[in-house]
PDB file of N, CA and C in Angstrom:
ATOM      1  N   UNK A   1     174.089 196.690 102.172  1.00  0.00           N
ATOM      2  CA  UNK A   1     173.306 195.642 102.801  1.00  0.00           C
ATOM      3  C   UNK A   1     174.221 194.791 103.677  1.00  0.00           C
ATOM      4  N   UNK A   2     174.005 194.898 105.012  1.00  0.00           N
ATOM      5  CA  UNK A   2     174.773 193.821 105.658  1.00  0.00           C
ATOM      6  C   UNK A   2     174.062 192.285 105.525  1.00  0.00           C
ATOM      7  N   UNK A   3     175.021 191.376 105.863  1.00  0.00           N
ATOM      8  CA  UNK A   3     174.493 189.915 105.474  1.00  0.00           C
ATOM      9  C   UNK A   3     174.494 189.464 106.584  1.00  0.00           C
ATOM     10  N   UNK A   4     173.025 188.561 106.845  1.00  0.00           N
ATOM     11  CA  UNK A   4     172.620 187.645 107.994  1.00  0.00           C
ATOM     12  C   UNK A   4     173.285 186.133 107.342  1.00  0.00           C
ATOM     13  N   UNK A   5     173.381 185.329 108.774  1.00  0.00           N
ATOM     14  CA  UNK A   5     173.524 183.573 107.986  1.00  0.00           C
ATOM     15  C   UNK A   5     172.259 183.451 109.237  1.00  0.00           C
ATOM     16  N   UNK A   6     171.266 182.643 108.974  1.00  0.00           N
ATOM     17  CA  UNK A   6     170.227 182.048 109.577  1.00  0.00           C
ATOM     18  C   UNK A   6     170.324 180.469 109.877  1.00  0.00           C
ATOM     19  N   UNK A   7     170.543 179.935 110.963  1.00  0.00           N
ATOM     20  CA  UNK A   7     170.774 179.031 111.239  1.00  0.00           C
ATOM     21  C   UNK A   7     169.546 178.434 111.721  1.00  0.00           C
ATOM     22  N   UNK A   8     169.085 176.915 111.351  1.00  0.00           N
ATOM     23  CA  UNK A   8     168.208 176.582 111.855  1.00  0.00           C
ATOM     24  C   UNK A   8     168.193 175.674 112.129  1.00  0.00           C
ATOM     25  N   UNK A   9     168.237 174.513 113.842  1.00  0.00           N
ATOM     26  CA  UNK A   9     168.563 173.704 113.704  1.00  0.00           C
ATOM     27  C   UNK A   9     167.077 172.846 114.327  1.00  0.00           C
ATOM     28  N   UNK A  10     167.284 171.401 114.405  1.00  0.00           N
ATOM     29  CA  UNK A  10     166.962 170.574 115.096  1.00  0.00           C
ATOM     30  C   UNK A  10     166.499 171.321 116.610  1.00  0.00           C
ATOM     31  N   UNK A  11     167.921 170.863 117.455  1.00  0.00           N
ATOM     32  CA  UNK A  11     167.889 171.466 118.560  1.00  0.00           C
ATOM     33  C   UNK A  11     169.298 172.460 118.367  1.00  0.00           C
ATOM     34  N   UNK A  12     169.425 173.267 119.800  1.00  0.00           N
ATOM     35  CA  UNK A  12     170.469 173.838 119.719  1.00  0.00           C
ATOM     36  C   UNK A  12     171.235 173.574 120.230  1.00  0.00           C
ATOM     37  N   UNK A  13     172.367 174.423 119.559  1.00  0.00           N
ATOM     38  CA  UNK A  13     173.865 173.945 120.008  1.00  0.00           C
ATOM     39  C   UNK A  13     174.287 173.616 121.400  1.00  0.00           C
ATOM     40  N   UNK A  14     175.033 172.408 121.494  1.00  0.00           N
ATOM     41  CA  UNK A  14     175.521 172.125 122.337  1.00  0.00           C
ATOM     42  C   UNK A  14     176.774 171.594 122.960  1.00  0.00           C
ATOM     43  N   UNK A  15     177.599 172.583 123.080  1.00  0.00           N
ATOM     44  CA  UNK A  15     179.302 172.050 122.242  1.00  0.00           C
ATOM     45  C   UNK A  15     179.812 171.269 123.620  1.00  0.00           C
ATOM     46  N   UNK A  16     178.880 171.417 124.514  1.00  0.00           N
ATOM     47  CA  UNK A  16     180.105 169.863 125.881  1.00  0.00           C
ATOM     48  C   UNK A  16     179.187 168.605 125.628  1.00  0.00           C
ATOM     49  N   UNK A  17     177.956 168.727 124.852  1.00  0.00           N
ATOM     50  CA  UNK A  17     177.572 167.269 124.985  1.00  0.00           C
ATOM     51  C   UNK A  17     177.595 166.869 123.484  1.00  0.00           C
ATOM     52  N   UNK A  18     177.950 167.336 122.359  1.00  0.00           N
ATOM     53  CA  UNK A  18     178.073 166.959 121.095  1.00  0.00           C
ATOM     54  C   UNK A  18     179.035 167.157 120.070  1.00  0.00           C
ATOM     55  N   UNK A  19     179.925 166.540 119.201  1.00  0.00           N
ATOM     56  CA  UNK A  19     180.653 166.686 118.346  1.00  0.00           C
ATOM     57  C   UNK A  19     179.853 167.279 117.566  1.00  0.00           C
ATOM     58  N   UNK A  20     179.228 167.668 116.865  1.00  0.00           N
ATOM     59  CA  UNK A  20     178.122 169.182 115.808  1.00  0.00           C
ATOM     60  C   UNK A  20     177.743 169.997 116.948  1.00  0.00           C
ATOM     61  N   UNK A  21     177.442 169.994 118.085  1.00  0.00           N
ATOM     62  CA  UNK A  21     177.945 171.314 118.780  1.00  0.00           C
ATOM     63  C   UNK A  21     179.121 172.080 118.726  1.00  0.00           C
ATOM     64  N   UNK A  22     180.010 171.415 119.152  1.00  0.00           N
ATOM     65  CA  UNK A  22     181.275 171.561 119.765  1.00  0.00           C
ATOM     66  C   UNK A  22     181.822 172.209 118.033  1.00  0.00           C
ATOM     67  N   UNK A  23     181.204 171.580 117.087  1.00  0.00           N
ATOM     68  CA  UNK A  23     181.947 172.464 116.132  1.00  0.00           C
ATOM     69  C   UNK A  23     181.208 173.419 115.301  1.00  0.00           C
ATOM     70  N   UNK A  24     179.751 173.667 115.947  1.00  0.00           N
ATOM     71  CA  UNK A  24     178.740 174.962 115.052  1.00  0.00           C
ATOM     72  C   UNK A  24     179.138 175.705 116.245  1.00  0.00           C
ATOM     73  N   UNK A  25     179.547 176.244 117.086  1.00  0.00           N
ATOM     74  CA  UNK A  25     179.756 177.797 117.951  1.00  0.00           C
ATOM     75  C   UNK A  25     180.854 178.154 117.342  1.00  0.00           C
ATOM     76  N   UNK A  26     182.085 177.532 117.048  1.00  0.00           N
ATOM     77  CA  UNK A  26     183.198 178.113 116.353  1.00  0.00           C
ATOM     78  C   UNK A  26     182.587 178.586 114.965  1.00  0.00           C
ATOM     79  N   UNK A  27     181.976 177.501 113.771  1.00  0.00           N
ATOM     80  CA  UNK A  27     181.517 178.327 112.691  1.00  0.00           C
ATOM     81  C   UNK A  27     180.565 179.738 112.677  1.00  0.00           C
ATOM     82  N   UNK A  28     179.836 179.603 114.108  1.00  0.00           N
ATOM     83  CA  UNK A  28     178.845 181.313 114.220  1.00  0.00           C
ATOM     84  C   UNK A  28     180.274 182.096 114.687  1.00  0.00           C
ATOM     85  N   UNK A  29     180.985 181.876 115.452  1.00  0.00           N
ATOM     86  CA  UNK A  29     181.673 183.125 115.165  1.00  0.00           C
ATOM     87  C   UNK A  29     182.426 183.668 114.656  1.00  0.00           C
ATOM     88  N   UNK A  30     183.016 182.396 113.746  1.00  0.00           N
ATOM     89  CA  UNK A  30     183.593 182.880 112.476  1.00  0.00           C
ATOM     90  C   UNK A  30     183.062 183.659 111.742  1.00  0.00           C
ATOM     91  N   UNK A  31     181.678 183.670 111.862  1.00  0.00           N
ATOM     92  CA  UNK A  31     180.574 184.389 110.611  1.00  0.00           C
ATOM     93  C   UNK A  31     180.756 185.350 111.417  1.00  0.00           C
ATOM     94  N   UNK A  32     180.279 185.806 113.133  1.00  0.00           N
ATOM     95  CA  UNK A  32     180.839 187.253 113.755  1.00  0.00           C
ATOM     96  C   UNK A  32     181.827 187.688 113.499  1.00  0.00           C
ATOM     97  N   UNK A  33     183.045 187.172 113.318  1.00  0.00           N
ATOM     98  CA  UNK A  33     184.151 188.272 113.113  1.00  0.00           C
ATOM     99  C   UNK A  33     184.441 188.721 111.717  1.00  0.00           C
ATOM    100  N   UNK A  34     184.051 187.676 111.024  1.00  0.00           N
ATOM    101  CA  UNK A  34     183.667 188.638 109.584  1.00  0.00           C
ATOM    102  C   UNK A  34     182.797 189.396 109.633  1.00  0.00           C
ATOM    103  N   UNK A  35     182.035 190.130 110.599  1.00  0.00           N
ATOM    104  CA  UNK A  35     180.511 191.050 110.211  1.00  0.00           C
ATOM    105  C   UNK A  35     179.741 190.410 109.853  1.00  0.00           C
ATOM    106  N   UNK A  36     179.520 189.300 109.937  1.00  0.00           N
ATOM    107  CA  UNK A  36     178.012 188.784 109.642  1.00  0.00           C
ATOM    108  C   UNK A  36     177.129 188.764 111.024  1.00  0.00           C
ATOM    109  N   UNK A  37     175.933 188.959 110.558  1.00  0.00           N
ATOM    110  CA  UNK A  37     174.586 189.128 111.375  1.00  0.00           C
ATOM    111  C   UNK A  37     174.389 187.552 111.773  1.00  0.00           C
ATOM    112  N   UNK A  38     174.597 186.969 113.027  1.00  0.00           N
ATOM    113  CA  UNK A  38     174.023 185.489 112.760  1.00  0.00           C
ATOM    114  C   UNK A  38     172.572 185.485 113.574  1.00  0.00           C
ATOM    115  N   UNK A  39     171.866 185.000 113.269  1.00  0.00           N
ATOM    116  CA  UNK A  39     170.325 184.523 113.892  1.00  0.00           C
ATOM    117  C   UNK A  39     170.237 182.976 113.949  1.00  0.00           C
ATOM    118  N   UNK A  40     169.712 182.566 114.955  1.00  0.00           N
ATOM    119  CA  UNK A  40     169.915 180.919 115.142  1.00  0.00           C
ATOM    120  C   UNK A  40     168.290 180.545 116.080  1.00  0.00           C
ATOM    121  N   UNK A  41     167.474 179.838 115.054  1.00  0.00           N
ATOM    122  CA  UNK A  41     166.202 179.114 115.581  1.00  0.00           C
ATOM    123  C   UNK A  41     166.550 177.739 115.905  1.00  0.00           C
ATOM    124  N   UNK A  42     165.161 177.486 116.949  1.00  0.00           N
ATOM    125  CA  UNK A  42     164.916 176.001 116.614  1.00  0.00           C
ATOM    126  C   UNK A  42     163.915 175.868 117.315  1.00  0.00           C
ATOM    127  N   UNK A  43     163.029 174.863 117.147  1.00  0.00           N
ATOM    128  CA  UNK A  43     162.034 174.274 117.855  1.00  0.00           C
ATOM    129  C   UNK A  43     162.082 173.896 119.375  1.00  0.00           C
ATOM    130  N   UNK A  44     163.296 173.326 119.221  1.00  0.00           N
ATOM    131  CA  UNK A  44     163.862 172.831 120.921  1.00  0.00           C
ATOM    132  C   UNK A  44     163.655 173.360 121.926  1.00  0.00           C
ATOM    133  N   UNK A  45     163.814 172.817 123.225  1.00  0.00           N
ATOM    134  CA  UNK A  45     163.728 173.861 124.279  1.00  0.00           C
ATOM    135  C   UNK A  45     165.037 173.282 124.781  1.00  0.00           C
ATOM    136  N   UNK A  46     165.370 174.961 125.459  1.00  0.00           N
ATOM    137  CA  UNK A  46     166.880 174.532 125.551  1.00  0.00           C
ATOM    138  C   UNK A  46     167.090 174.015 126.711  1.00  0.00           C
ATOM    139  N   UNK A  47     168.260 173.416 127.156  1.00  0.00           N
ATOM    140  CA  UNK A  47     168.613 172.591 128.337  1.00  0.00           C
ATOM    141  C   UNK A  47     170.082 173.254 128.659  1.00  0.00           C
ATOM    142  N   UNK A  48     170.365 172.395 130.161  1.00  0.00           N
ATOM    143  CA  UNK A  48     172.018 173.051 130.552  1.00  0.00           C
ATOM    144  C   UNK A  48     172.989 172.868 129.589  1.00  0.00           C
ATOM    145  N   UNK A  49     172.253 172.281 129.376  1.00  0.00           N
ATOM    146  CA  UNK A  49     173.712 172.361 127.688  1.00  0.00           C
ATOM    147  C   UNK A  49     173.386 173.675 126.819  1.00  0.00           C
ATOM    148  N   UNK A  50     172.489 173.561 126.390  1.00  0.00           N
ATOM    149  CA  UNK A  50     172.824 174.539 125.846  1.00  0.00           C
ATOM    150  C   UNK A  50     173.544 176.072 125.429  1.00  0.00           C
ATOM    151  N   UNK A  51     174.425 176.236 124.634  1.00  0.00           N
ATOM    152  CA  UNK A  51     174.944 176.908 124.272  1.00  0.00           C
ATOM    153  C   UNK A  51     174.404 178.814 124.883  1.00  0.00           C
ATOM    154  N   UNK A  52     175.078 179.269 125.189  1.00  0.00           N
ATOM    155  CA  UNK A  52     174.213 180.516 125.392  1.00  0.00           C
ATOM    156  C   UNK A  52     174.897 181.699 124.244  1.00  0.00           C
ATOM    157  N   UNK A  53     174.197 181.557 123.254  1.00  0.00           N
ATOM    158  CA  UNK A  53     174.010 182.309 122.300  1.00  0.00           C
ATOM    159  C   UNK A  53     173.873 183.614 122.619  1.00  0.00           C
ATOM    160  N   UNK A  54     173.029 184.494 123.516  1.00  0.00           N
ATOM    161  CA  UNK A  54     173.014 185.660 123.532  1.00  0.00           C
ATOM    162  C   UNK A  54     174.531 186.483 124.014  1.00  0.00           C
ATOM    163  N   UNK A  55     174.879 185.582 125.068  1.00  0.00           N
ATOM    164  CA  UNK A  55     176.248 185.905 125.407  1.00  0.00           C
ATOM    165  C   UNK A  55     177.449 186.067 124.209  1.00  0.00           C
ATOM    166  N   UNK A  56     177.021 185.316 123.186  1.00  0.00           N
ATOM    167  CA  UNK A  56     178.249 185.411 122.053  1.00  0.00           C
ATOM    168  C   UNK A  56     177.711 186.700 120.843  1.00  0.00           C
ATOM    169  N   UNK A  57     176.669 187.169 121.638  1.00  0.00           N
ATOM    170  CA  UNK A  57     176.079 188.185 120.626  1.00  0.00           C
ATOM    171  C   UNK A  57     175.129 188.078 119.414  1.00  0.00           C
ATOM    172  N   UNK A  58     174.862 186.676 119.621  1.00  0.00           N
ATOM    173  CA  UNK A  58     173.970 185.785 118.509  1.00  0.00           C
ATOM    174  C   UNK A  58     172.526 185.466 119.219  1.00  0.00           C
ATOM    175  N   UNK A  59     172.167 186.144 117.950  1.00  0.00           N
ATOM    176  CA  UNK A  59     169.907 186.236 118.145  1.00  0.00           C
ATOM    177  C   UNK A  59     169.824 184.755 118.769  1.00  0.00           C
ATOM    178  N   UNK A  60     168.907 184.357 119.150  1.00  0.00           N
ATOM    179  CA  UNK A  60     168.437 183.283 119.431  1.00  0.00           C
ATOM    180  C   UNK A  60     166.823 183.184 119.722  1.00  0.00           C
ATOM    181  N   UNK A  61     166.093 182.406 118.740  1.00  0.00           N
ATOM    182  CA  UNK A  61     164.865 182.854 118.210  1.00  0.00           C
ATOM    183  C   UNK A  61     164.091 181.141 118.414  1.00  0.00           C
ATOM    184  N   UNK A  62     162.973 181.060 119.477  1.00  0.00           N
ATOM    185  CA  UNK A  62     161.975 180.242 119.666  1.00  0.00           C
ATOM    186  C   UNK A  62     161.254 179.989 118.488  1.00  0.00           C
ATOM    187  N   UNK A  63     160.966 178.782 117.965  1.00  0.00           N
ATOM    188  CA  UNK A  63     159.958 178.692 116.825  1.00  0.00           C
ATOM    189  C   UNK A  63     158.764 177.769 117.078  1.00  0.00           C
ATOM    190  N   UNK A  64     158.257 177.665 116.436  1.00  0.00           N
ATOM    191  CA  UNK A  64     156.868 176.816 115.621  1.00  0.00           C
ATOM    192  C   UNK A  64     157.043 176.553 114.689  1.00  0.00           C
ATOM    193  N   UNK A  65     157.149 174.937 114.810  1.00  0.00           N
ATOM    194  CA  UNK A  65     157.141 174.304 113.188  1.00  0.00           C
ATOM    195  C   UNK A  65     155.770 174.544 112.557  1.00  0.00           C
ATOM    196  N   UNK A  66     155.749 174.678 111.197  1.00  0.00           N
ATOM    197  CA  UNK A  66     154.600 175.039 110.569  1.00  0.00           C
ATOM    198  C   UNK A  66     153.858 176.056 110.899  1.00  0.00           C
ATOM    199  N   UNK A  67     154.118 177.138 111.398  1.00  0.00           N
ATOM    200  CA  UNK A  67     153.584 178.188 111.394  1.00  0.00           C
ATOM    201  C   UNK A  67     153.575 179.818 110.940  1.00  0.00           C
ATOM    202  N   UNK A  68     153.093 180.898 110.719  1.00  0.00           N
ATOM    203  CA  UNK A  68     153.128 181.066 109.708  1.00  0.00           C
ATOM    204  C   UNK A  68     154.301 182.663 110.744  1.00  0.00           C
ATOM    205  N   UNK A  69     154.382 182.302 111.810  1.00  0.00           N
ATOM    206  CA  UNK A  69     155.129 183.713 112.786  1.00  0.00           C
ATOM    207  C   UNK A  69     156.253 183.306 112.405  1.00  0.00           C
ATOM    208  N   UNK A  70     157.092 182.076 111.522  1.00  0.00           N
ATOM    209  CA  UNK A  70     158.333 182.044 111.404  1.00  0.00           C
ATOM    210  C   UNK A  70     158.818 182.954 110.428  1.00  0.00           C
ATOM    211  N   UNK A  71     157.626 182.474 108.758  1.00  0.00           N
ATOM    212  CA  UNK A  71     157.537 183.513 107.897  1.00  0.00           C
ATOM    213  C   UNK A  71     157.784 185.022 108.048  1.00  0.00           C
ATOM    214  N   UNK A  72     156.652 185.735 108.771  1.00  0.00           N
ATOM    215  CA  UNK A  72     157.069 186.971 109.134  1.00  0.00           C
ATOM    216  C   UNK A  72     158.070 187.376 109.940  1.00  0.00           C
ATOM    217  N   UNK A  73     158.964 186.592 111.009  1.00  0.00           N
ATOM    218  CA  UNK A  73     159.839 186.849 111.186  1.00  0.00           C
ATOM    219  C   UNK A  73     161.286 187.023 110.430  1.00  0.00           C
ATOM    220  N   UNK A  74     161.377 186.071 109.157  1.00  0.00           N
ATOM    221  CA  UNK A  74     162.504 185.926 108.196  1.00  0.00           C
ATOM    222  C   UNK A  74     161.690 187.041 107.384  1.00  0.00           C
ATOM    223  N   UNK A  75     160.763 187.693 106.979  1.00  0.00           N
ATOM    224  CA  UNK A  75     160.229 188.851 106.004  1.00  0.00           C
ATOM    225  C   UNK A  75     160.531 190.053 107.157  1.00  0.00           C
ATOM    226  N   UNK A  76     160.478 190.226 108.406  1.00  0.00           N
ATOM    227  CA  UNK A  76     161.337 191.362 108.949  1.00  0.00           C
ATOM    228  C   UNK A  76     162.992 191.431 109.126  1.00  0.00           C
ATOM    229  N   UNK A  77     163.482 190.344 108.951  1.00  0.00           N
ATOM    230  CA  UNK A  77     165.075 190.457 108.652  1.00  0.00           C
ATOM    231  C   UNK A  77     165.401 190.850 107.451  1.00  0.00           C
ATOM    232  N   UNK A  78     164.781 190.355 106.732  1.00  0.00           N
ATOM    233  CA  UNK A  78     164.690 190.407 105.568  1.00  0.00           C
ATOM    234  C   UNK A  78     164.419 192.058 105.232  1.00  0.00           C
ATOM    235  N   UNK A  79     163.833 192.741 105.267  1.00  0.00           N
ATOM    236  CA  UNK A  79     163.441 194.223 105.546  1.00  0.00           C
ATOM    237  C   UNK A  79     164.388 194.818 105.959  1.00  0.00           C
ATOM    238  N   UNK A  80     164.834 194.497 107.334  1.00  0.00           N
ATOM    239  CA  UNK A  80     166.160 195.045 107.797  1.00  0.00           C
ATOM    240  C   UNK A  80     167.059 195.182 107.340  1.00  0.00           C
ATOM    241  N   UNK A  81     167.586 194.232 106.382  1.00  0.00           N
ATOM    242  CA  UNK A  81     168.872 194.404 105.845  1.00  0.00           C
ATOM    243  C   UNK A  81     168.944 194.904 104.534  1.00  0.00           C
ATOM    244  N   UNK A  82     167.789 194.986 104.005  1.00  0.00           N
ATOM    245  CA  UNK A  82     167.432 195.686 102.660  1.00  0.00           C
ATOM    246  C   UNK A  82     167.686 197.584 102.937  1.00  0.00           C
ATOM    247  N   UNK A  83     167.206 197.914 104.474  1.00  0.00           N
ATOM    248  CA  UNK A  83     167.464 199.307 104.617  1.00  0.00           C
ATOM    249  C   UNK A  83     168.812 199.417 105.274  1.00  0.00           C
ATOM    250  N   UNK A  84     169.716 198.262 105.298  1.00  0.00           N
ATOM    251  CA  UNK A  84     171.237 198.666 105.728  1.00  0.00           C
ATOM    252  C   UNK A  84     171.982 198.980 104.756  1.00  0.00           C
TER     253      UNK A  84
END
């Protein structure tokens, strides 16, 4: 089974306009170079700040608070890594 870390924030990362930016892109890729799977939601919509996650090889996943497409999305990762 490979291991995901699921990150879920507020908004997303933004490491030139925030001290908790500037230091959650170093912790996701710490989790990449150990082999971890990272996936990173949020409600937010992103801005020029924002971090570009796909470029570092990290999911980056639109949500809905309270709804039920978040569920089935964490029950198909969830699936996935059960057949790794």
């Amino acid at each position: 089974m490979n291991d995901t870390v699921l990150v879920i924030g507020h908004v997303w990362p933004e490491s030139k306009s925030s001290v908790a930016g500037s230091r959650t892109l170093p912790l996701l890729r710490m989790f990449k170079s150990n082999g971890i799977r990272v996936v990173s939601f949020s409600p937010a919509q992103q801005t020029d700040y924002t971090v570009d996650l796909n470029a570092e090889s990290i999911a980056s996943v639109d949500i809905v608070l309270n709804d039920s497409s978040l569920d089935s999305f964490i029950d198909e990762l969830r699936d996935v890594n059960e057949l790794s």
